[in-house]
N, C-alpha and C. Protein backbone atom coordinates (compact mmCIF):
# COMPACT_ATOMS: atom_id res chain seq x y z
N UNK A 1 90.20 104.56 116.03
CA UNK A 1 89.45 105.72 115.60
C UNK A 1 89.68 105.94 114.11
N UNK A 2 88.37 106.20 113.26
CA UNK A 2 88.73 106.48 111.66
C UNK A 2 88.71 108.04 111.66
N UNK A 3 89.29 108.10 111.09
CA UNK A 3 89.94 109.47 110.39
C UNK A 3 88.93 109.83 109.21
N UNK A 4 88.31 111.21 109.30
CA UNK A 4 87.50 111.79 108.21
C UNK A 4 88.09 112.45 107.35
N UNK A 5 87.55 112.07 105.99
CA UNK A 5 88.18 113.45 104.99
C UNK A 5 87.81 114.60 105.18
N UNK A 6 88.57 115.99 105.00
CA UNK A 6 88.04 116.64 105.16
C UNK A 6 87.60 117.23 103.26
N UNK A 7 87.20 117.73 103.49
CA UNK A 7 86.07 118.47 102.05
C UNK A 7 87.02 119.62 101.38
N UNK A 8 87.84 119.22 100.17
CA UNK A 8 88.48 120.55 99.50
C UNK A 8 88.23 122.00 100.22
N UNK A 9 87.25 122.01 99.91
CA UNK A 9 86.52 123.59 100.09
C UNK A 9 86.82 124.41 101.08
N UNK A 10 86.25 123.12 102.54
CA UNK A 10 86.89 123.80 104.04
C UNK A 10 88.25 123.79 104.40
N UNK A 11 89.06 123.01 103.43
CA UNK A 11 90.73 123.30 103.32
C UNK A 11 90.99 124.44 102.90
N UNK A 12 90.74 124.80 101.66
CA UNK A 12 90.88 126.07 101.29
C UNK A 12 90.49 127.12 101.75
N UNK A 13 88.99 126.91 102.10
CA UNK A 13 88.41 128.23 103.30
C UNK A 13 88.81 128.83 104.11
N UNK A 14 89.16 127.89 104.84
CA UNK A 14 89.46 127.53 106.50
C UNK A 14 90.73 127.72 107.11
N UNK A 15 92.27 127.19 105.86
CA UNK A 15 93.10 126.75 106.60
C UNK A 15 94.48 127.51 105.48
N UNK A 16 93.79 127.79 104.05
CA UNK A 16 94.89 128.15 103.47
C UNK A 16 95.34 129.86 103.60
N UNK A 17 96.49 129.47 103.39
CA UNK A 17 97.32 131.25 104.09
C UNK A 17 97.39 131.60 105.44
N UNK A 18 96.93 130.78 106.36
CA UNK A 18 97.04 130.71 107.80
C UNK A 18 98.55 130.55 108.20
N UNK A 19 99.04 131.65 109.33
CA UNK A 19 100.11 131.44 109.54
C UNK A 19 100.30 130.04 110.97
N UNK A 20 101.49 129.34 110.25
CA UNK A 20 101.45 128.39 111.23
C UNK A 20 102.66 128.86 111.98
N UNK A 21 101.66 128.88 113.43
CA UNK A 21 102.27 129.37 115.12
C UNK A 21 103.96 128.64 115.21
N UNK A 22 104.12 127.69 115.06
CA UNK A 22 105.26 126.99 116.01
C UNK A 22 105.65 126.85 114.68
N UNK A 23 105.94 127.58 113.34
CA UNK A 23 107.18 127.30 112.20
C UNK A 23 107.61 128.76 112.21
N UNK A 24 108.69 129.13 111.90
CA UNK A 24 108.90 130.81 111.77
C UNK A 24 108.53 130.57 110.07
N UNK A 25 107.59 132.02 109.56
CA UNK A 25 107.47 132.24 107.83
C UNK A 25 107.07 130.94 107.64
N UNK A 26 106.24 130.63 108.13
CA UNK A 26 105.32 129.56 107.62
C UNK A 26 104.15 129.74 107.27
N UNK A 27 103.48 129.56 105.86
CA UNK A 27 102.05 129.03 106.07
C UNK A 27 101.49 128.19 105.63
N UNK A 28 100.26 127.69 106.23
CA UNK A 28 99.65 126.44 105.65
C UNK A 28 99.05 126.90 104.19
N UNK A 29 99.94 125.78 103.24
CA UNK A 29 99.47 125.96 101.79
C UNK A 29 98.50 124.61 101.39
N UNK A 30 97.29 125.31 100.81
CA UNK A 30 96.50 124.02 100.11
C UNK A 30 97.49 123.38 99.22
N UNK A 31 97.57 121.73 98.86
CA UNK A 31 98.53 121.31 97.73
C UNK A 31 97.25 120.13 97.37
N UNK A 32 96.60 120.31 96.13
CA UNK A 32 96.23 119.09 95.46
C UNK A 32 96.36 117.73 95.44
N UNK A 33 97.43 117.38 95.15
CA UNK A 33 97.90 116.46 95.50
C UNK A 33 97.84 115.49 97.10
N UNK A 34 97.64 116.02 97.87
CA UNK A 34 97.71 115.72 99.09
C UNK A 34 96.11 115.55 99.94
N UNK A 35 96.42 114.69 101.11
CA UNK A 35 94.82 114.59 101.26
C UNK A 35 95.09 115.16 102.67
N UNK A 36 93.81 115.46 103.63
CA UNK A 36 93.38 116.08 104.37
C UNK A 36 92.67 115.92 105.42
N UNK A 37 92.63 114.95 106.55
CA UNK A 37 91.56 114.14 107.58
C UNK A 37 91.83 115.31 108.30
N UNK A 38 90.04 115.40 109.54
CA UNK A 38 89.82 115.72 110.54
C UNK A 38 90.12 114.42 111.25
N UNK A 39 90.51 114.92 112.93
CA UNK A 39 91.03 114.02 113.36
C UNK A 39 90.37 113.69 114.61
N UNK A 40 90.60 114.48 115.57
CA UNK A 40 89.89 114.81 116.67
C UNK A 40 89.50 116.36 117.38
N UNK A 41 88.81 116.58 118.52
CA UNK A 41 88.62 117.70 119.06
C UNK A 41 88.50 117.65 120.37
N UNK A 42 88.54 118.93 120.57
CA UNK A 42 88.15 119.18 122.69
C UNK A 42 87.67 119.70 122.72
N UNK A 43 86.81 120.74 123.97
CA UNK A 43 86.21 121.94 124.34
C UNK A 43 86.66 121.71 125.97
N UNK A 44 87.29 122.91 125.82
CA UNK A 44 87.43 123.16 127.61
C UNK A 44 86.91 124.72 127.38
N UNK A 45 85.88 124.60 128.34
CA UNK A 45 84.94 126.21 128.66
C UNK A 45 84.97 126.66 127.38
N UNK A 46 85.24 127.38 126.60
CA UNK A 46 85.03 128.23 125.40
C UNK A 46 86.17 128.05 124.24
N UNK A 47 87.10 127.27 124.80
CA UNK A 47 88.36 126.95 123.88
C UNK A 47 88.36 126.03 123.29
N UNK A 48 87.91 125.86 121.85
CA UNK A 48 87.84 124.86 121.35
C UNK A 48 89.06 124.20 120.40
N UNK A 49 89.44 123.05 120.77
CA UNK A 49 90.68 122.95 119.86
C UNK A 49 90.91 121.14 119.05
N UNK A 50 90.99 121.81 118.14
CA UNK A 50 90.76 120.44 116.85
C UNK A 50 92.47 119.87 116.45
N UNK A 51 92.41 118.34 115.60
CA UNK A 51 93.34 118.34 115.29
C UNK A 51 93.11 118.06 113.90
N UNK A 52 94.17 117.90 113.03
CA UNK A 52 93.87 117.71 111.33
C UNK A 52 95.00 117.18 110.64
N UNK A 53 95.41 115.84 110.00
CA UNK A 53 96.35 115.41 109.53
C UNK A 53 96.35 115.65 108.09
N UNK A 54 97.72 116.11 107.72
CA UNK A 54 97.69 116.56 106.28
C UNK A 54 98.93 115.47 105.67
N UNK A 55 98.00 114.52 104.78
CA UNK A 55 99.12 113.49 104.14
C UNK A 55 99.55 113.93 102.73
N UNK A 56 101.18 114.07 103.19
CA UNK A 56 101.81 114.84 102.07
C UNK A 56 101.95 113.87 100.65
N UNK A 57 102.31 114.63 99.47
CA UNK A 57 102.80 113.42 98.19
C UNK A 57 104.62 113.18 98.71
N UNK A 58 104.89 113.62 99.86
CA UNK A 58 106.44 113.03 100.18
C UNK A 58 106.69 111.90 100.79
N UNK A 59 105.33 111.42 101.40
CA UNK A 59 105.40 110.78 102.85
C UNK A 59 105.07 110.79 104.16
N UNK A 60 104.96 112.22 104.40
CA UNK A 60 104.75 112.52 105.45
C UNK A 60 103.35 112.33 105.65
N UNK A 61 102.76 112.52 107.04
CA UNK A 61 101.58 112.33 108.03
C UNK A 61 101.68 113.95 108.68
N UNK A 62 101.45 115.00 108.65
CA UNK A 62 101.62 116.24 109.64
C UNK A 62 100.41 116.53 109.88
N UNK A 63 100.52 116.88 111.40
CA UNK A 63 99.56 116.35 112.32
C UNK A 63 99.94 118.37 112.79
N UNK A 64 98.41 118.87 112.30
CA UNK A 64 98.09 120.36 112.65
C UNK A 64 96.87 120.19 113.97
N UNK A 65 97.41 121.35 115.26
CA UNK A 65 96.76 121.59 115.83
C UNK A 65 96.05 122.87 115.78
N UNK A 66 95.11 123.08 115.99
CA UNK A 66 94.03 124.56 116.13
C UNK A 66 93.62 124.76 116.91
N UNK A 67 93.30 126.12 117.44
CA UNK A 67 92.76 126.50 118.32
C UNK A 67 92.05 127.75 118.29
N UNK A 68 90.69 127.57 118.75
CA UNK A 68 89.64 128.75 118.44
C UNK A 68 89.12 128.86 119.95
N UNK A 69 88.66 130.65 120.06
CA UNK A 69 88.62 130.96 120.53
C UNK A 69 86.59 130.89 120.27
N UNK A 70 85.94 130.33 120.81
CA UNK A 70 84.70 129.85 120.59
C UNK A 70 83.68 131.41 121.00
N UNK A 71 83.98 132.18 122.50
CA UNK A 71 83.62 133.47 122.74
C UNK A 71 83.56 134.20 121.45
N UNK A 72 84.43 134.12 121.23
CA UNK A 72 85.03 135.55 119.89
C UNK A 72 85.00 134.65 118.09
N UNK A 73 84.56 133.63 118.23
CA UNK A 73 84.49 133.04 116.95
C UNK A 73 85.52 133.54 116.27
N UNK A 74 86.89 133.40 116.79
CA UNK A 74 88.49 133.80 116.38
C UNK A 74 89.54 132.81 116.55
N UNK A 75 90.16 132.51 115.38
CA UNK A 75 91.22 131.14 115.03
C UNK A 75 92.31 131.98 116.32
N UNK A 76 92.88 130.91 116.98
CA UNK A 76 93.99 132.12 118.08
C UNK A 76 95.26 131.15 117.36
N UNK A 77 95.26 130.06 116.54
CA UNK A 77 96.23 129.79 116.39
C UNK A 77 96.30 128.05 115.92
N UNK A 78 97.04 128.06 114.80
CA UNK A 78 96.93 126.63 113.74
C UNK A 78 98.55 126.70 114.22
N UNK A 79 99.07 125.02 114.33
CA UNK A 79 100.21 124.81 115.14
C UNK A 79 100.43 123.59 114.07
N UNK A 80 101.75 123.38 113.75
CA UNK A 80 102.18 121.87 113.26
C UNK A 80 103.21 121.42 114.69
N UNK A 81 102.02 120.38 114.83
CA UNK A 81 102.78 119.42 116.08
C UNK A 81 103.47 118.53 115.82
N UNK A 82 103.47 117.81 115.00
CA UNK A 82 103.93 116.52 114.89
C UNK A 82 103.89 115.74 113.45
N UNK A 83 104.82 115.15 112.78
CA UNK A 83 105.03 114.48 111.72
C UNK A 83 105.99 113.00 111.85
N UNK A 84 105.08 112.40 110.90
CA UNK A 84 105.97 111.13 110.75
C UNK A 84 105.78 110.14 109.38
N UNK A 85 107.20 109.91 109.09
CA UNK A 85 106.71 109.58 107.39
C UNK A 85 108.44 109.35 107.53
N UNK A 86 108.62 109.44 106.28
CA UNK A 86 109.89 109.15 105.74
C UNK A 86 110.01 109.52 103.93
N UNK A 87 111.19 109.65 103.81
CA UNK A 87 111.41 109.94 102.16
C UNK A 87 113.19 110.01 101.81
N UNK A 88 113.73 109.77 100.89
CA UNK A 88 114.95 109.86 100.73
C UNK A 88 115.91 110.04 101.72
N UNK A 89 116.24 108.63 102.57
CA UNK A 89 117.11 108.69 103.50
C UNK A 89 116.70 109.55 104.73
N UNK A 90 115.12 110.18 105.19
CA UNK A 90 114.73 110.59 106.27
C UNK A 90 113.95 110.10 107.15
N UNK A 91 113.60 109.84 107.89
CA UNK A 91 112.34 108.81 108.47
C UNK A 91 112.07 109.39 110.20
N UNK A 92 111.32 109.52 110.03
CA UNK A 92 110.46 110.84 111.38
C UNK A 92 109.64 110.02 112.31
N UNK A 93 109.56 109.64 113.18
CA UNK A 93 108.63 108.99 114.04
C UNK A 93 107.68 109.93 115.09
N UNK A 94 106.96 110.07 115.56
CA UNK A 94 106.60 111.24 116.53
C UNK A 94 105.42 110.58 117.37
N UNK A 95 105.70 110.26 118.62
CA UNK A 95 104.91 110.12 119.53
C UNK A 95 104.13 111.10 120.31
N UNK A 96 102.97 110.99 120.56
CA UNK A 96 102.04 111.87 121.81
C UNK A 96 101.67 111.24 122.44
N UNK A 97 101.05 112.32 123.34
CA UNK A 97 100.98 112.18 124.62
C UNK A 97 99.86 113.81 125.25
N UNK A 98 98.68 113.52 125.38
CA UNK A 98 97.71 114.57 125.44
C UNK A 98 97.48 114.52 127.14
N UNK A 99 97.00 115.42 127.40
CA UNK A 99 96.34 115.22 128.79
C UNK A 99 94.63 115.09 128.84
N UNK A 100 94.22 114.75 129.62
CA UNK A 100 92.84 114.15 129.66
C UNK A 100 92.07 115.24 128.99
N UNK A 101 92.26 116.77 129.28
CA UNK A 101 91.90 117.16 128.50
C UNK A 101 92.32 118.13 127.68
N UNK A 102 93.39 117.80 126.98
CA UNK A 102 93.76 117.98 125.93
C UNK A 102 94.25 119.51 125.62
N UNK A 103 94.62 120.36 126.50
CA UNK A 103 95.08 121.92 126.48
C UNK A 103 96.61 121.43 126.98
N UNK A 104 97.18 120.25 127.23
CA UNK A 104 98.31 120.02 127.13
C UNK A 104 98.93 119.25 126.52
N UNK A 105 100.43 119.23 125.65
CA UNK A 105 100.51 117.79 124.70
C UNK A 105 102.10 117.79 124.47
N UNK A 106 102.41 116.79 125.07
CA UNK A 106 104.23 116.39 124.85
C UNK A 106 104.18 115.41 124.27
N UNK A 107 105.22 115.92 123.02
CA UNK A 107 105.93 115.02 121.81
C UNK A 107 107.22 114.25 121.86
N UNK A 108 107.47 113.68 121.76
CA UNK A 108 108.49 112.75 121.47
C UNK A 108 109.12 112.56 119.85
N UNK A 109 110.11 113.25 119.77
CA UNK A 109 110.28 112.52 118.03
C UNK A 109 111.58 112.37 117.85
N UNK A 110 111.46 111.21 117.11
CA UNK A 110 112.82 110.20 116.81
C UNK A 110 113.11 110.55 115.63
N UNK A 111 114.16 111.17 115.01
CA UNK A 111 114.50 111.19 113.78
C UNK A 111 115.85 110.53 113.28
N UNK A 112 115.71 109.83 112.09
CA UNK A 112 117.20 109.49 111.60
C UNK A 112 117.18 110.26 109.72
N UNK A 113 118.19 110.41 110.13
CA UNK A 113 118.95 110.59 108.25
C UNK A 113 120.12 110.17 108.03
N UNK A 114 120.34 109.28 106.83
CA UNK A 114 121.27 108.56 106.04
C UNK A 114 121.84 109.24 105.39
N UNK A 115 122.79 109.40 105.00
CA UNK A 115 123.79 110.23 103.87
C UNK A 115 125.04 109.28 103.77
N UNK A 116 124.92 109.15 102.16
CA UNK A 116 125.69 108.03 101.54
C UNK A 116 127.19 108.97 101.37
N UNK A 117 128.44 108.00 101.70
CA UNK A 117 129.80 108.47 101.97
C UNK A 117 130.70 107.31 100.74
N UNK A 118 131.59 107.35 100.49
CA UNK A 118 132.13 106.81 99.70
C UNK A 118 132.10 105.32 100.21
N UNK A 119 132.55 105.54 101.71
CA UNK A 119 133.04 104.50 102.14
C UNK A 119 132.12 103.70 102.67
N UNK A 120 130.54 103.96 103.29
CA UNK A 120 129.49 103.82 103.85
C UNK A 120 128.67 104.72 103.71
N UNK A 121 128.05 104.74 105.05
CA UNK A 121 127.47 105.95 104.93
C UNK A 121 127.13 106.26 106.12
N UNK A 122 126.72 107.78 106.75
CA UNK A 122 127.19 107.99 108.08
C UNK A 122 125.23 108.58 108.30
N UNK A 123 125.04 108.07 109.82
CA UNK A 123 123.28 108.01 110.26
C UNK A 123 123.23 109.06 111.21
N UNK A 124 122.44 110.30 111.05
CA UNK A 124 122.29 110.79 112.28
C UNK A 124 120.96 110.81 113.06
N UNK A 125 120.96 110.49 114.31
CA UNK A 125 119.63 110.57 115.33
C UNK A 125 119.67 111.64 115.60
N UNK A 126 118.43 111.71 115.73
CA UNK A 126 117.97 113.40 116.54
C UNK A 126 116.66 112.92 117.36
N UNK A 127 117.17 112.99 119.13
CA UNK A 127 115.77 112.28 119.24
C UNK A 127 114.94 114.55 120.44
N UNK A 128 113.98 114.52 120.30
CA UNK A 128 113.51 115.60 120.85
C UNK A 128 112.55 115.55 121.91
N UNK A 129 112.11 116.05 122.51
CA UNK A 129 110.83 116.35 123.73
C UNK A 129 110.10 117.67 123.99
N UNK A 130 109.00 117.75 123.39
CA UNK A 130 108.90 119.20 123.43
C UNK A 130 107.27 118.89 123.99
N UNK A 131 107.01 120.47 124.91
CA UNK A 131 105.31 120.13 125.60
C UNK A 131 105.23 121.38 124.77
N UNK A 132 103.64 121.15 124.61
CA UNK A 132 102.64 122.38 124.02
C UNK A 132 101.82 122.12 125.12
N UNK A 133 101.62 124.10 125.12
CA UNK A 133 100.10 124.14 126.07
C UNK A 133 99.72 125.24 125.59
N UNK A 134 97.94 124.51 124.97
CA UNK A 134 97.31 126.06 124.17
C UNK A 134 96.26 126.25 124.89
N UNK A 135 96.18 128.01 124.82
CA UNK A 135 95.81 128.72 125.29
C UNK A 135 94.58 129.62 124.69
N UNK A 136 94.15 130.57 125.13
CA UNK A 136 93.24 131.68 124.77
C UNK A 136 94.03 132.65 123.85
N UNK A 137 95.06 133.07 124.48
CA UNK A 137 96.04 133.53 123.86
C UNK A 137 97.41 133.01 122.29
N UNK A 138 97.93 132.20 123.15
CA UNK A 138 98.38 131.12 122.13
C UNK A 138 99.00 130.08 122.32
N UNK A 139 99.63 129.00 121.15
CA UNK A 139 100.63 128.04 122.00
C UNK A 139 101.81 128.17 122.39
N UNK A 140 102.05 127.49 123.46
CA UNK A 140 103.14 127.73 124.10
C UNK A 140 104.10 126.51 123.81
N UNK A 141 105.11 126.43 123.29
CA UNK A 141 106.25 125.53 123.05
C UNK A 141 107.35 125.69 123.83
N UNK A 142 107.42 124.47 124.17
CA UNK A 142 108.87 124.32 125.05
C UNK A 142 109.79 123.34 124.70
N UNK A 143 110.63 123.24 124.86
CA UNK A 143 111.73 122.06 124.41
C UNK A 143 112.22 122.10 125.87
N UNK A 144 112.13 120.45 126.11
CA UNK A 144 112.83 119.84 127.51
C UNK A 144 114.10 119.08 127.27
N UNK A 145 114.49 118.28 126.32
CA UNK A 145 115.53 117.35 125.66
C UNK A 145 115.18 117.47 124.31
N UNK A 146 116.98 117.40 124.07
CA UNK A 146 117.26 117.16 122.66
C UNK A 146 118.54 116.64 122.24
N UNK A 147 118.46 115.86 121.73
CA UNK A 147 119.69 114.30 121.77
C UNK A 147 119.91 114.15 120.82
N UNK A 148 121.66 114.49 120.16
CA UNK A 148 121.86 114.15 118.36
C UNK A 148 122.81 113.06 118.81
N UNK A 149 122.71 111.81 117.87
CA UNK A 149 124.09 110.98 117.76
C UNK A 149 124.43 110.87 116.57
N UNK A 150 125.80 110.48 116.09
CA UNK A 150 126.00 110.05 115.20
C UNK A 150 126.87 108.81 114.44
N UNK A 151 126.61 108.48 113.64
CA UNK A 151 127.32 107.04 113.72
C UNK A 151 127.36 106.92 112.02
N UNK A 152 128.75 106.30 111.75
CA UNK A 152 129.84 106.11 110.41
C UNK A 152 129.55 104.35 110.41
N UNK A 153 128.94 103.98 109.46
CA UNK A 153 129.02 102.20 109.24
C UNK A 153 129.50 102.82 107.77
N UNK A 154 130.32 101.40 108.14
CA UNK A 154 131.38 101.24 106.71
C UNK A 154 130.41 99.47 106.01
């Protein structure tokens, strides 16, 4: 599937100053620098819900979900689901997993970070599992597993 740009304009319109649901004091900021694909969409009965990848100047891939309320021509809620990229010793992997139709969605994400030690340097995993299910109302986040290791190479 190709990925569309989306158009300055409807970034800024559309999406900037929006509080994003699943970050606490978050909002989605337009950044120049950075580009902007539509990705995909659903409609179940009146709930329409899109996705939108925002490729950062760090690395990252963040992968925003939305959800409109199509009755009431009302945003119920812009979500950051998922990222994967890497940058200075971080590197993010994030798998999905949608349901057929798409009002449900469990993530998978593998994370490591490096931090240099005199002697080596010591790696930590963080691997996670979390389901979203959006709603009329809003998304719902859950965390099922969450797995840190850590490990010292000399």
């Amino acid at each position: 599937e190709i990925m569309s740009p989306l158009d300055t304009t409807i970034v800024i319109t559309y999406f900037n100053g929006l509080p994003v649901s699943t970050v606490k004091d978050f909002t989605f900021k337009f950044n120049p620098y950075s580009r902007y694909y539509y990705l995909d969409y659903a409609v179940e009965d009146s709930l329409f819900l899109f996705s939108i990848i925002h490729n950062d100047e760090d690395g990252y891939n963040n992968l925003y979900h939305g959800s409109i309320n199509a009755r009431k021509n009302k945003m119920i809620s812009l979500d950051l689901i998922a990222q994967t990229g890497g940058d200075g010793g971080h590197f993010q992997k994030d798998i999905l997993h949608y349901t057929s139709k798409g009002k449900k969605l469990n993530v998978t994400s593998i994370s490591t970070s490096d931090e240099d030690l005199d002697f080596g340097y010591k790696r930590t995993k963080n691997s996670t599992i979390v389901n979203f299910s959006f709603g009329f109302d809003r998304t719902i986040e859950s965390e099922i597993s969450n797995v840190t290791t850590i490990d010292t190479i000399k």
